[in-house]
PDB file of N, CA and C in Angstrom:
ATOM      1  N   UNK A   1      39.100 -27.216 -20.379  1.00  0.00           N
ATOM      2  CA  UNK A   1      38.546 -26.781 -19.123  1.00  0.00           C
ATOM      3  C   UNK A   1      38.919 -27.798 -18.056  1.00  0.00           C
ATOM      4  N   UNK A   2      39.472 -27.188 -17.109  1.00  0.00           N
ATOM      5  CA  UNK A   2      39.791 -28.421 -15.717  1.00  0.00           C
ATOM      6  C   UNK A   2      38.550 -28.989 -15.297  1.00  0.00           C
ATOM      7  N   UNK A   3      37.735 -27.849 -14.734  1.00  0.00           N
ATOM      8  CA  UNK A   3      36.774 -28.293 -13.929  1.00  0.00           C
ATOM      9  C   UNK A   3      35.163 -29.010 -15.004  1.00  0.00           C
ATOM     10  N   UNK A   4      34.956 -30.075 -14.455  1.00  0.00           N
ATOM     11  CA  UNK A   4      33.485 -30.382 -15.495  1.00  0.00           C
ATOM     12  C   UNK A   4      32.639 -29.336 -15.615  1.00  0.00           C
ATOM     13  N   UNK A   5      31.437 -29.568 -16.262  1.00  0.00           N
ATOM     14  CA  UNK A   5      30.572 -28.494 -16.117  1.00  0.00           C
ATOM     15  C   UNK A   5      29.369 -29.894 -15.802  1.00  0.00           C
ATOM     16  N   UNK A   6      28.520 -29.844 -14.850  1.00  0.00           N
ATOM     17  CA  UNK A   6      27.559 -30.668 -14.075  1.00  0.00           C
ATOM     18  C   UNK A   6      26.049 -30.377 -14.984  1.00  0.00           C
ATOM     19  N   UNK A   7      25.286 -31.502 -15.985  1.00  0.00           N
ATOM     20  CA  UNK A   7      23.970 -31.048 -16.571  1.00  0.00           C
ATOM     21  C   UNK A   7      23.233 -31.819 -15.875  1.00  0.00           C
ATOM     22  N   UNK A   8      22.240 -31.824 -16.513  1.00  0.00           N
ATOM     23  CA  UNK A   8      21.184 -32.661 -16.370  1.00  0.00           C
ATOM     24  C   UNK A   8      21.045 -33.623 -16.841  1.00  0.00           C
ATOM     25  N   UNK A   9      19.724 -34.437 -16.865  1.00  0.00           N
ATOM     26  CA  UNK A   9      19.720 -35.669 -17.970  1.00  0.00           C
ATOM     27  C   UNK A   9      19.327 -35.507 -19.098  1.00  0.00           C
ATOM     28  N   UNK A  10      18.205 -34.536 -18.682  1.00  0.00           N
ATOM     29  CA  UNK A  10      17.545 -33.877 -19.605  1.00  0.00           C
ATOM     30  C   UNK A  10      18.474 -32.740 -20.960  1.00  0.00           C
ATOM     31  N   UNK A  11      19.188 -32.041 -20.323  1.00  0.00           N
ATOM     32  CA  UNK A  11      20.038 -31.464 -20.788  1.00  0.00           C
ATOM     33  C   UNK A  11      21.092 -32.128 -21.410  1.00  0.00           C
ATOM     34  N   UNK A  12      21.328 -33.317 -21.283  1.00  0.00           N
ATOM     35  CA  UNK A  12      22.323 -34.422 -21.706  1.00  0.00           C
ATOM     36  C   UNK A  12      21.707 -34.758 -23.017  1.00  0.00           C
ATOM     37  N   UNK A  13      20.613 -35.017 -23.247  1.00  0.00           N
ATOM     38  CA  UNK A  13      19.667 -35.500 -23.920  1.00  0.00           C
ATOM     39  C   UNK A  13      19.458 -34.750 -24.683  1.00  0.00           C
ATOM     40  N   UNK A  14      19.121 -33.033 -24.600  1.00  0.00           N
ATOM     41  CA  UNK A  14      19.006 -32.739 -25.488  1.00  0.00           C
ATOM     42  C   UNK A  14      20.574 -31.857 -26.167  1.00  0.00           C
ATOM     43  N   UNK A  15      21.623 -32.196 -25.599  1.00  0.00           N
ATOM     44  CA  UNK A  15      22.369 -31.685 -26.440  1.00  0.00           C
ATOM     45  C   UNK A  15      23.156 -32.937 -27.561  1.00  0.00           C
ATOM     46  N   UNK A  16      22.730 -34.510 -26.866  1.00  0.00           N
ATOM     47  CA  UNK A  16      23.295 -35.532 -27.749  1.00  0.00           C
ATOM     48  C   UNK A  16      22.153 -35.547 -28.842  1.00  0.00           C
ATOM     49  N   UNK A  17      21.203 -35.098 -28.543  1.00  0.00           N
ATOM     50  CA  UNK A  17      19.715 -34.611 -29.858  1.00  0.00           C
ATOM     51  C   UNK A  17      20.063 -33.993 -30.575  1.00  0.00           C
ATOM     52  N   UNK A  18      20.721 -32.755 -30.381  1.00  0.00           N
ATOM     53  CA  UNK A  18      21.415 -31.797 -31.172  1.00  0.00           C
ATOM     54  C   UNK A  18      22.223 -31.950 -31.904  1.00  0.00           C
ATOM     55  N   UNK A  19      23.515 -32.579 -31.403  1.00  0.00           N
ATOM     56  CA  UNK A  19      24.291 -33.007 -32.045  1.00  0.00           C
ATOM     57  C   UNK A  19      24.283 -34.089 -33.028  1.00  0.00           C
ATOM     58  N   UNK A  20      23.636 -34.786 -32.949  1.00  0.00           N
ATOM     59  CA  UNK A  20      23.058 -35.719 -33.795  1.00  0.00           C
ATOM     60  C   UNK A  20      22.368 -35.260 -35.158  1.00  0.00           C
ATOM     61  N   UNK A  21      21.556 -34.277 -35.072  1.00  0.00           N
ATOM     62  CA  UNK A  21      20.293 -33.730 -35.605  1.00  0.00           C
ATOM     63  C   UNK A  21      21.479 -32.661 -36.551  1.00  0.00           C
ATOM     64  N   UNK A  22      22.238 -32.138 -35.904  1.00  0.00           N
ATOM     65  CA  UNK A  22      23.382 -31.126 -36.870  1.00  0.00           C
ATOM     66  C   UNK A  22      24.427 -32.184 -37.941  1.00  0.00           C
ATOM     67  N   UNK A  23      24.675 -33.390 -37.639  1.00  0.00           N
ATOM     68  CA  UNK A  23      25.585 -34.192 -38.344  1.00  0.00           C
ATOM     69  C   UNK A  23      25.057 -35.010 -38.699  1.00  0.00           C
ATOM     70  N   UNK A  24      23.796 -35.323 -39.041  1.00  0.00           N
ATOM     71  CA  UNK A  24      23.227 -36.087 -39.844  1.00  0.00           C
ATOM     72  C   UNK A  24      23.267 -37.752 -39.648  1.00  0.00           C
ATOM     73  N   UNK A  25      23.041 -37.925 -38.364  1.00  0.00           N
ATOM     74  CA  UNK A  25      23.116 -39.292 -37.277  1.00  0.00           C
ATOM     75  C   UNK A  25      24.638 -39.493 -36.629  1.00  0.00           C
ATOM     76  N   UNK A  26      25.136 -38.828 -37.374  1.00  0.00           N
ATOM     77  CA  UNK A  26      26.914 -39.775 -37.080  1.00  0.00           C
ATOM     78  C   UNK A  26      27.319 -38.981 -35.538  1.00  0.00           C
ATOM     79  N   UNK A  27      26.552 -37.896 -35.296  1.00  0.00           N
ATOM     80  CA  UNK A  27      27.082 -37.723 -33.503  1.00  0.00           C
ATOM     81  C   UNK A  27      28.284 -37.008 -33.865  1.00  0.00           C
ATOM     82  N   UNK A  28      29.178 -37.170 -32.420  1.00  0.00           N
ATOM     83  CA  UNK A  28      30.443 -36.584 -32.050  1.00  0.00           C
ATOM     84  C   UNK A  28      31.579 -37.820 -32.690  1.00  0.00           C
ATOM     85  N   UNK A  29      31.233 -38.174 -33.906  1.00  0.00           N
ATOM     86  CA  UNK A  29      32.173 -39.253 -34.619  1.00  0.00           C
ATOM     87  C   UNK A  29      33.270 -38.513 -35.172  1.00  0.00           C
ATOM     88  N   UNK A  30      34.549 -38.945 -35.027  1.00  0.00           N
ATOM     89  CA  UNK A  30      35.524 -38.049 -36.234  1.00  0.00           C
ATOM     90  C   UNK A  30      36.482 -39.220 -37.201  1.00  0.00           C
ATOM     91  N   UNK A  31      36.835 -39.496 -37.828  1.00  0.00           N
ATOM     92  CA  UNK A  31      37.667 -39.923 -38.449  1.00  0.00           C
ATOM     93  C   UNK A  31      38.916 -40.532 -37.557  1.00  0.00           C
ATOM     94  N   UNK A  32      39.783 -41.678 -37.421  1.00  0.00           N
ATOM     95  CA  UNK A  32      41.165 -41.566 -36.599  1.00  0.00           C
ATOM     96  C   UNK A  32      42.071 -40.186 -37.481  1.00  0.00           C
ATOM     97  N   UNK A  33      42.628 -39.916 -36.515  1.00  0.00           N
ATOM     98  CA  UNK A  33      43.619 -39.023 -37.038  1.00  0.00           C
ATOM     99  C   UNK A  33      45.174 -39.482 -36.949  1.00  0.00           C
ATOM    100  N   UNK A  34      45.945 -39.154 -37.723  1.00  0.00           N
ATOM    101  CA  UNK A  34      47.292 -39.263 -37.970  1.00  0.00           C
ATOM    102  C   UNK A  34      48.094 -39.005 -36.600  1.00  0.00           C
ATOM    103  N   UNK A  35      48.856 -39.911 -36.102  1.00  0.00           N
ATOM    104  CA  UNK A  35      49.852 -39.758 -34.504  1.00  0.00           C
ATOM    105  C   UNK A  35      50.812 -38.451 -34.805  1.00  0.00           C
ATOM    106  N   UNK A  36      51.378 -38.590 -36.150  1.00  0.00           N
ATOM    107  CA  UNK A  36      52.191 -37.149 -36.229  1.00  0.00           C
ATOM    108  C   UNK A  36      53.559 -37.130 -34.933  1.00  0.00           C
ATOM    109  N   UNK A  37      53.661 -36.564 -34.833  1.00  0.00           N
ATOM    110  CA  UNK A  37      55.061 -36.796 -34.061  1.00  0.00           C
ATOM    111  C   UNK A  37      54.380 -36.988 -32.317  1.00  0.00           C
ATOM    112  N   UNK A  38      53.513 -36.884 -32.267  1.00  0.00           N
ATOM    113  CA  UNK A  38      52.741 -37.393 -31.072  1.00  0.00           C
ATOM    114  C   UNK A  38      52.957 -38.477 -30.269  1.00  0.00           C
ATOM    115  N   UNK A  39      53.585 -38.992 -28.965  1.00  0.00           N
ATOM    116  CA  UNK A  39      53.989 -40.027 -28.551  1.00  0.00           C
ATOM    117  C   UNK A  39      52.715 -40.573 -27.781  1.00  0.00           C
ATOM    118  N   UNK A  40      52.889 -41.977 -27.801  1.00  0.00           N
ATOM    119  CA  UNK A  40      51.767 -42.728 -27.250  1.00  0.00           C
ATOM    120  C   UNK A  40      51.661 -43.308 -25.860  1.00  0.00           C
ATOM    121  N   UNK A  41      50.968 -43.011 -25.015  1.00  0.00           N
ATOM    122  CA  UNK A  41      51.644 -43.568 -23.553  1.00  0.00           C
ATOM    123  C   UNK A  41      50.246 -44.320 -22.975  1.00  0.00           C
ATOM    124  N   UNK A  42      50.387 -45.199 -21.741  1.00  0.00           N
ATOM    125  CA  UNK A  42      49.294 -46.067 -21.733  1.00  0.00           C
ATOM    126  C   UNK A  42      49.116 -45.684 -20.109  1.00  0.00           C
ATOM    127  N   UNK A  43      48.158 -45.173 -19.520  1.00  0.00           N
ATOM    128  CA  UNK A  43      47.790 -44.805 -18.532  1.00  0.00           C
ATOM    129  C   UNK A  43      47.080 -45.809 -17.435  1.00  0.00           C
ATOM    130  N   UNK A  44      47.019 -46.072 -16.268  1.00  0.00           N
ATOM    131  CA  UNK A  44      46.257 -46.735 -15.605  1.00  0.00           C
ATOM    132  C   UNK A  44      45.839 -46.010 -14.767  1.00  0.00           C
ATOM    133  N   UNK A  45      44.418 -46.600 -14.080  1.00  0.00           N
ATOM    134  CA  UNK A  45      43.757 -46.086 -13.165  1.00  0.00           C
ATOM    135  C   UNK A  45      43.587 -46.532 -11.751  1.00  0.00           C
ATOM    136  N   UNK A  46      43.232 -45.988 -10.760  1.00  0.00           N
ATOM    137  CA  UNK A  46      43.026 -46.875  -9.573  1.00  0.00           C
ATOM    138  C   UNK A  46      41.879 -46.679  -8.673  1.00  0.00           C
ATOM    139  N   UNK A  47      41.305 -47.327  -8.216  1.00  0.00           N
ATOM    140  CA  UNK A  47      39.923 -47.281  -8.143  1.00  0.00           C
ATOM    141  C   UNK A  47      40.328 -46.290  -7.150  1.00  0.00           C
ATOM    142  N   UNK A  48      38.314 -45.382  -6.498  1.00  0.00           N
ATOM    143  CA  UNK A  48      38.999 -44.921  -5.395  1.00  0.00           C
ATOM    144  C   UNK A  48      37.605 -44.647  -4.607  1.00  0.00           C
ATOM    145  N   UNK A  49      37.111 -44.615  -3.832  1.00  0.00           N
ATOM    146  CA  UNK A  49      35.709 -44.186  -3.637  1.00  0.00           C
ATOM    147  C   UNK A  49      35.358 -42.630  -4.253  1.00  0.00           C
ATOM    148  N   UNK A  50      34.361 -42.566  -4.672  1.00  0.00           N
ATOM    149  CA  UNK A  50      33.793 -41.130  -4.926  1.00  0.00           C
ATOM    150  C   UNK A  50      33.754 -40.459  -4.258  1.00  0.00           C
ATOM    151  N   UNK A  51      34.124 -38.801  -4.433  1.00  0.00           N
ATOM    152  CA  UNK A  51      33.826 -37.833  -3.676  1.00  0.00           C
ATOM    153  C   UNK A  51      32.266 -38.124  -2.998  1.00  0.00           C
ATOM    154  N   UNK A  52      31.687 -36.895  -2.079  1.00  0.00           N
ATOM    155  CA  UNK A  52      30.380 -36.818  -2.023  1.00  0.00           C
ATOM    156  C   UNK A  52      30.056 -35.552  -2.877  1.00  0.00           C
ATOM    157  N   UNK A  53      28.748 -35.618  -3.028  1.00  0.00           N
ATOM    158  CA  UNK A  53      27.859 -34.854  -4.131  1.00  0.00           C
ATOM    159  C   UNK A  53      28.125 -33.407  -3.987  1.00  0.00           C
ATOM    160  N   UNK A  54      28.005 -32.834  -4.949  1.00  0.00           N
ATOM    161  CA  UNK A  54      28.316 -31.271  -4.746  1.00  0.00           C
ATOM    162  C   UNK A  54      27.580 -30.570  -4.165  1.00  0.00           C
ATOM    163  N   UNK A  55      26.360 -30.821  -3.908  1.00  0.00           N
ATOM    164  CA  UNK A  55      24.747 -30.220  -3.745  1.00  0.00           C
ATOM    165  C   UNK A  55      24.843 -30.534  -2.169  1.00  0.00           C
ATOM    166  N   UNK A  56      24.135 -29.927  -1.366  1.00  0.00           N
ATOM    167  CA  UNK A  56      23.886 -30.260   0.092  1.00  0.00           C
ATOM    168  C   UNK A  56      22.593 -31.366  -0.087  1.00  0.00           C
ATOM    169  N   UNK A  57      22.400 -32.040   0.291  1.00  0.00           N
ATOM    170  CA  UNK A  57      20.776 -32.921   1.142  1.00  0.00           C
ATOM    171  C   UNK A  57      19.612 -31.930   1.146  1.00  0.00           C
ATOM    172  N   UNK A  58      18.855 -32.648   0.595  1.00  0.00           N
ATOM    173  CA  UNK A  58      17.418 -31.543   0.886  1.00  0.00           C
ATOM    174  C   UNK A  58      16.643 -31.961   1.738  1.00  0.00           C
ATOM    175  N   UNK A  59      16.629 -31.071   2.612  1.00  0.00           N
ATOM    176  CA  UNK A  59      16.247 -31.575   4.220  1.00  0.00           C
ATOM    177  C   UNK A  59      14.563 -31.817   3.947  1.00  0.00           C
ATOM    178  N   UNK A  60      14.282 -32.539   4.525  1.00  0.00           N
ATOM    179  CA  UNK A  60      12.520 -32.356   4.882  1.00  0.00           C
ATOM    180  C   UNK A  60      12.443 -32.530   6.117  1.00  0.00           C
ATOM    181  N   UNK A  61      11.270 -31.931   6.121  1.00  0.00           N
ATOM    182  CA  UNK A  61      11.003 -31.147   7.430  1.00  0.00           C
ATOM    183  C   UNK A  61      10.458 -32.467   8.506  1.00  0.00           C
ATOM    184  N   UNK A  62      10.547 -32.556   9.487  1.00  0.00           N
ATOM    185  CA  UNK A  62      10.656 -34.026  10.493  1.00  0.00           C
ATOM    186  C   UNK A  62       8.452 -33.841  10.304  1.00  0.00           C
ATOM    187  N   UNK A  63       8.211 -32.888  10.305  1.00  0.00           N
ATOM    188  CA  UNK A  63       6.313 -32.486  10.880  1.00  0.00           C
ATOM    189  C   UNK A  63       5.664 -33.755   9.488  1.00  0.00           C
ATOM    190  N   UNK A  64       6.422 -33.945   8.500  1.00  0.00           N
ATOM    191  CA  UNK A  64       6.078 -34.173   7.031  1.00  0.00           C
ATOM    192  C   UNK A  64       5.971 -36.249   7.032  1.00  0.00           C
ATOM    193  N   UNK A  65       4.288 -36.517   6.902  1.00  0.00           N
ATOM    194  CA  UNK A  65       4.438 -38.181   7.207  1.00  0.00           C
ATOM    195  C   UNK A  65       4.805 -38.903   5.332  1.00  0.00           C
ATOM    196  N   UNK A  66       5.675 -40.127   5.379  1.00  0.00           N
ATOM    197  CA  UNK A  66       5.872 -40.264   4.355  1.00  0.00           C
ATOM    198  C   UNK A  66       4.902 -40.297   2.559  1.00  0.00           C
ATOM    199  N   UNK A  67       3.839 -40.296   3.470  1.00  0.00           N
ATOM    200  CA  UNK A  67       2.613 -40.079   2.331  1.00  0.00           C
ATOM    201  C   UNK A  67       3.094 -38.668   1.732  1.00  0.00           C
ATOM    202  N   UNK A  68       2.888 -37.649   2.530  1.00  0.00           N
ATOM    203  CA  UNK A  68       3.300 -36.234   2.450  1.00  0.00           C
ATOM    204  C   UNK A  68       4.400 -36.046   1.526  1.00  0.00           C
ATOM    205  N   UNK A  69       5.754 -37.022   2.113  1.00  0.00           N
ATOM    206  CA  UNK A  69       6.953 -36.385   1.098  1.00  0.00           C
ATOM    207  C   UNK A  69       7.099 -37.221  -0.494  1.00  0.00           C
ATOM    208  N   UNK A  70       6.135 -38.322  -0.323  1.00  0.00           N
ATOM    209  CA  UNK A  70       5.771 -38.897  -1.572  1.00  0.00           C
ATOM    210  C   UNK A  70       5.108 -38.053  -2.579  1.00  0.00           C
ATOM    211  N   UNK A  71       4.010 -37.378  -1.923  1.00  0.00           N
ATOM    212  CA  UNK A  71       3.408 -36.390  -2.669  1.00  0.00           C
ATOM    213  C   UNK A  71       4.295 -35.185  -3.581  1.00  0.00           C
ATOM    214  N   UNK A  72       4.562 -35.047  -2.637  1.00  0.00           N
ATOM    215  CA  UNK A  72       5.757 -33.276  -2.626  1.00  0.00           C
ATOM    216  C   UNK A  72       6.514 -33.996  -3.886  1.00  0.00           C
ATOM    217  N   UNK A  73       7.293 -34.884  -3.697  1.00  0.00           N
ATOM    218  CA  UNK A  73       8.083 -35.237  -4.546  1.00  0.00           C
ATOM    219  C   UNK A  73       7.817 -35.905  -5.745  1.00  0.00           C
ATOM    220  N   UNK A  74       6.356 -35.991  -6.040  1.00  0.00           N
ATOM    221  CA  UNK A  74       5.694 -36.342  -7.100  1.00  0.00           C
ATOM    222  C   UNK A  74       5.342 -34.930  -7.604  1.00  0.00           C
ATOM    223  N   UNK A  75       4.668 -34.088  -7.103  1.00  0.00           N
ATOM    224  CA  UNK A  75       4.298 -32.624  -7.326  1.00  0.00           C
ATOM    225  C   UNK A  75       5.299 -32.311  -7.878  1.00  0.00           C
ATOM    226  N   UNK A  76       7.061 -32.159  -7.275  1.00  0.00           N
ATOM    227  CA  UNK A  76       8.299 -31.631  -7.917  1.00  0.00           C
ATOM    228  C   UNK A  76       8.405 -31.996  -9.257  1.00  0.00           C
ATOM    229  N   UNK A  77       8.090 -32.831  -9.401  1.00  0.00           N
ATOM    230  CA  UNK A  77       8.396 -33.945 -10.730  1.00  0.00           C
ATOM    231  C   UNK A  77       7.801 -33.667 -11.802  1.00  0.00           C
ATOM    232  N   UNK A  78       6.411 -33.649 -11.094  1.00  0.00           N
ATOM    233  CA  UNK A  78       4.913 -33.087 -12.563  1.00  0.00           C
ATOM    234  C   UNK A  78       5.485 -31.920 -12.852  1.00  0.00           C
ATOM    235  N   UNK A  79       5.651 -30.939 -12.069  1.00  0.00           N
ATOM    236  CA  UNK A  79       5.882 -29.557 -12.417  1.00  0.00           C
ATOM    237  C   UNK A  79       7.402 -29.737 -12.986  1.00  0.00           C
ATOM    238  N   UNK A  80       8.344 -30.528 -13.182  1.00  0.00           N
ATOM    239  CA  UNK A  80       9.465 -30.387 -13.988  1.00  0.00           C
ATOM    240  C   UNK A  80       8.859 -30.909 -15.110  1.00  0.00           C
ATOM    241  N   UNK A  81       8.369 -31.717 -15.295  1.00  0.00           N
ATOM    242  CA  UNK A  81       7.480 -32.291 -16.617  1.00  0.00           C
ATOM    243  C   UNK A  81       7.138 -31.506 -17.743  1.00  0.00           C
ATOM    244  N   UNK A  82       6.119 -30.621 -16.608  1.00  0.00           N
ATOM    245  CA  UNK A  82       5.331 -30.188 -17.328  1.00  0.00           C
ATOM    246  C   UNK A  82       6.054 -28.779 -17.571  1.00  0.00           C
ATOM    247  N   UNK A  83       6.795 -28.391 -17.078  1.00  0.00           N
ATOM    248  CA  UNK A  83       8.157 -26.954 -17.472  1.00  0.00           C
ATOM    249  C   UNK A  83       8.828 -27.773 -18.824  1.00  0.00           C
ATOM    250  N   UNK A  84       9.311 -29.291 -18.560  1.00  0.00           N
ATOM    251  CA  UNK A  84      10.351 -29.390 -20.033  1.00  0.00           C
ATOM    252  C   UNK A  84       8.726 -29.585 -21.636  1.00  0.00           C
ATOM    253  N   UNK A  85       7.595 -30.122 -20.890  1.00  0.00           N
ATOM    254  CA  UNK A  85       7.008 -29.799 -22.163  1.00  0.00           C
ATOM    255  C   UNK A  85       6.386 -28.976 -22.736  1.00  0.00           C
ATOM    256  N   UNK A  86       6.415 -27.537 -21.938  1.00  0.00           N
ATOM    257  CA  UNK A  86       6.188 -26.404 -22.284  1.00  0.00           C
ATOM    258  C   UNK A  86       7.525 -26.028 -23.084  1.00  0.00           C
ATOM    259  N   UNK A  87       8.115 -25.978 -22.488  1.00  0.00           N
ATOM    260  CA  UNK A  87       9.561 -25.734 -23.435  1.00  0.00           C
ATOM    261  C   UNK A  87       9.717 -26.129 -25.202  1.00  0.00           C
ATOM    262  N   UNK A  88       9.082 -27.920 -25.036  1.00  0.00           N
ATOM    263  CA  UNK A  88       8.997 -28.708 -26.162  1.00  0.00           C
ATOM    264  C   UNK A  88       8.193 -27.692 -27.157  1.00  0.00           C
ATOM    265  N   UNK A  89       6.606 -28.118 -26.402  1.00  0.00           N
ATOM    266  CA  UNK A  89       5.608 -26.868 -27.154  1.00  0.00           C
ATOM    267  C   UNK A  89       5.981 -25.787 -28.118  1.00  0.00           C
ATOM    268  N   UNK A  90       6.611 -24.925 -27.030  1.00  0.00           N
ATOM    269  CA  UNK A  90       6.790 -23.553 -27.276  1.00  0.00           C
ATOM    270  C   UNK A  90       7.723 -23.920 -28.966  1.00  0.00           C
ATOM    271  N   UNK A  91       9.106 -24.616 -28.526  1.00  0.00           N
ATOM    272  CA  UNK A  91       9.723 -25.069 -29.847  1.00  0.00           C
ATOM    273  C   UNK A  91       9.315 -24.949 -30.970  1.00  0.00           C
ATOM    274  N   UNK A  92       8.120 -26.302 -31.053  1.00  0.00           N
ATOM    275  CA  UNK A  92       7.654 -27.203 -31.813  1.00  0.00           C
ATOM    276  C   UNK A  92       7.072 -25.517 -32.707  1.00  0.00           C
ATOM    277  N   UNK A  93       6.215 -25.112 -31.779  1.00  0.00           N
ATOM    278  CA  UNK A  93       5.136 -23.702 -32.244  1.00  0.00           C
ATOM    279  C   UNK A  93       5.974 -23.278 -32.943  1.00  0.00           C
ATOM    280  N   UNK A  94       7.272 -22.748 -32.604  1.00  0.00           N
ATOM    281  CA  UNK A  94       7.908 -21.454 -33.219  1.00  0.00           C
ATOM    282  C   UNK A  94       8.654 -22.139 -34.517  1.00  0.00           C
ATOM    283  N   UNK A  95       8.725 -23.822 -34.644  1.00  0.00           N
ATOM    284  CA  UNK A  95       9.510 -23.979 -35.952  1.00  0.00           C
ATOM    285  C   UNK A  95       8.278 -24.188 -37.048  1.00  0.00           C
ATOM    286  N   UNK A  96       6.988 -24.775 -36.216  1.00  0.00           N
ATOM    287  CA  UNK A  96       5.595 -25.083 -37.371  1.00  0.00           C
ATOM    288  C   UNK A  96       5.072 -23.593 -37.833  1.00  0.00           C
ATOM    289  N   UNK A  97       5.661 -22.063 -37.060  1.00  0.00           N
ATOM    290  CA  UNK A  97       4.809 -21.022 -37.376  1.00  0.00           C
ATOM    291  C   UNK A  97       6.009 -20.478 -38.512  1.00  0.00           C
ATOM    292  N   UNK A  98       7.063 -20.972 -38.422  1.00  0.00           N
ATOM    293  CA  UNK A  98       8.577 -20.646 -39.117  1.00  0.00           C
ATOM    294  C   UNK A  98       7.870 -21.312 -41.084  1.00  0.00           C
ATOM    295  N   UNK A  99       7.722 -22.642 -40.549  1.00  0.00           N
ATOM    296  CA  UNK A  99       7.425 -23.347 -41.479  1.00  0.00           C
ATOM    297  C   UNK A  99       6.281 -22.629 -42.562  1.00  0.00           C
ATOM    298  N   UNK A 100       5.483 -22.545 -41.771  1.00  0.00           N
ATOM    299  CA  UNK A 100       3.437 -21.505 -42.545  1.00  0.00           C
ATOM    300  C   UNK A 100       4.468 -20.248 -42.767  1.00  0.00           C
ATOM    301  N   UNK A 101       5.243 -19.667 -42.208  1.00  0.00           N
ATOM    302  CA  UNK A 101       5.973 -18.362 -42.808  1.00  0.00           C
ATOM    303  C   UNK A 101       6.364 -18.558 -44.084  1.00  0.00           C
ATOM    304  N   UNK A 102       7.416 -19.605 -44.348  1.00  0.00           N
ATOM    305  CA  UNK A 102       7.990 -19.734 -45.310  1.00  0.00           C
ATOM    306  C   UNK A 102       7.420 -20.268 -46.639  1.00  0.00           C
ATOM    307  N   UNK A 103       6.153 -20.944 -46.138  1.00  0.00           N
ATOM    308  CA  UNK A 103       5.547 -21.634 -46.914  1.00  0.00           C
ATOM    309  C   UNK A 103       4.464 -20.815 -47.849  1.00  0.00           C
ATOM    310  N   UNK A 104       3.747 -19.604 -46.759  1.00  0.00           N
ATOM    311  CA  UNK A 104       2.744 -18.578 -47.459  1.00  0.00           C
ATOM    312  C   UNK A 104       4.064 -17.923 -48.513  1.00  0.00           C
ATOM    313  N   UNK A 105       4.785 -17.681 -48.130  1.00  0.00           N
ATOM    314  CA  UNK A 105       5.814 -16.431 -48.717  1.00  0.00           C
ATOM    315  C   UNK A 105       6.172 -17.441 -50.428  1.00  0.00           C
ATOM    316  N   UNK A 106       6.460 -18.697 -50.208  1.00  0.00           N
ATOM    317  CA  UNK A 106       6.410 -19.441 -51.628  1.00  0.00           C
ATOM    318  C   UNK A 106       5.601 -19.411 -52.446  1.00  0.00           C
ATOM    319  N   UNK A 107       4.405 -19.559 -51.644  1.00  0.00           N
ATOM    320  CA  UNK A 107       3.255 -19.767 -52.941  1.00  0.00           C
ATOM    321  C   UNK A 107       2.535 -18.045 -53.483  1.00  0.00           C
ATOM    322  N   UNK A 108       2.733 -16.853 -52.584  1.00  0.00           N
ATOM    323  CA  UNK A 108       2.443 -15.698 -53.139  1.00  0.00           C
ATOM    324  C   UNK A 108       4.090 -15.297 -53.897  1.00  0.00           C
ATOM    325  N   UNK A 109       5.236 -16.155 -53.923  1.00  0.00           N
ATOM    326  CA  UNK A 109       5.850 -15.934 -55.022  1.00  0.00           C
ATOM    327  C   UNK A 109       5.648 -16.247 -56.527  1.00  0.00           C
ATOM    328  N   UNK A 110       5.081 -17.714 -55.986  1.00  0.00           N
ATOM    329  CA  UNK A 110       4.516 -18.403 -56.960  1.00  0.00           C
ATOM    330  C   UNK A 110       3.364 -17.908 -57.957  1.00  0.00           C
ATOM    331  N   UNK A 111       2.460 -17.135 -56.697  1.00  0.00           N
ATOM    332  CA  UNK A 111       1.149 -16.985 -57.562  1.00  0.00           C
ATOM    333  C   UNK A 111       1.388 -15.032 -58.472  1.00  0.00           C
ATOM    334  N   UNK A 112       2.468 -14.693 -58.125  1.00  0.00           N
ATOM    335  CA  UNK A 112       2.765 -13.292 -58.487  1.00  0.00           C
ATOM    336  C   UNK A 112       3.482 -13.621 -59.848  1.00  0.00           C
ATOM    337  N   UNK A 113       3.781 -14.816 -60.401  1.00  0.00           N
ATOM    338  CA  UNK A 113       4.259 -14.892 -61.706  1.00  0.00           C
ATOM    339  C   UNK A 113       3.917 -14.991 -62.842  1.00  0.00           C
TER     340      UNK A 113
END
């Protein structure tokens, strides 16, 4: 893909969780691989200033005293919080109700023998 694809931190986080959690600690590790007729070339870089951000500025409104946008922007925050640990929750629920599924279904195998 040319273009990046832009996440979160959060989203960063939970896909290096993932990946981790699928390979059994070792991550996005691979083995070296063989050069094969592959030629080797050594690249340099040169510094350069950064673009600017992709996103526009989020304006606040001039009426708003800094107590105000302290608030707001604490409010933004709780409520992302509290959205990623509903998310967590919800998870957690659906693998512990996965778990009592699998677990009743063993022991009325068990007890049917």
């Amino acid at each position: 893909k040319k273009d990046p694809v832009l996440i979160s931190d959060t989203q960063a986080r939970m896909l290096q969780t993932f990946i981790y959690n699928i390979t059994n600690g070792a991550g996005n590790y691979r083995m070296v691989q063989p050069l094969g007729s592959r030629a080797v070339q050594l690249v340099e870089g040169a510094p350069e200033t950064p673009p600017p951000p992709p996103w526009p500025a989020v304006p606040i409104p001039p009426d708003m005293t800094m107590r105000e946008q302290m608030a707001r922007m604490t409010a933004t925050n709780a409520m992302h919080i509290a959205r990623v640990a509903t998310e967590k929750v919800r998870a957690y629920d659906m693998h512990e109700r996965a778990a009592a599924n699998a677990f009743n279904r063993a022991m009325q195998d068990r007890t049917m023998r």
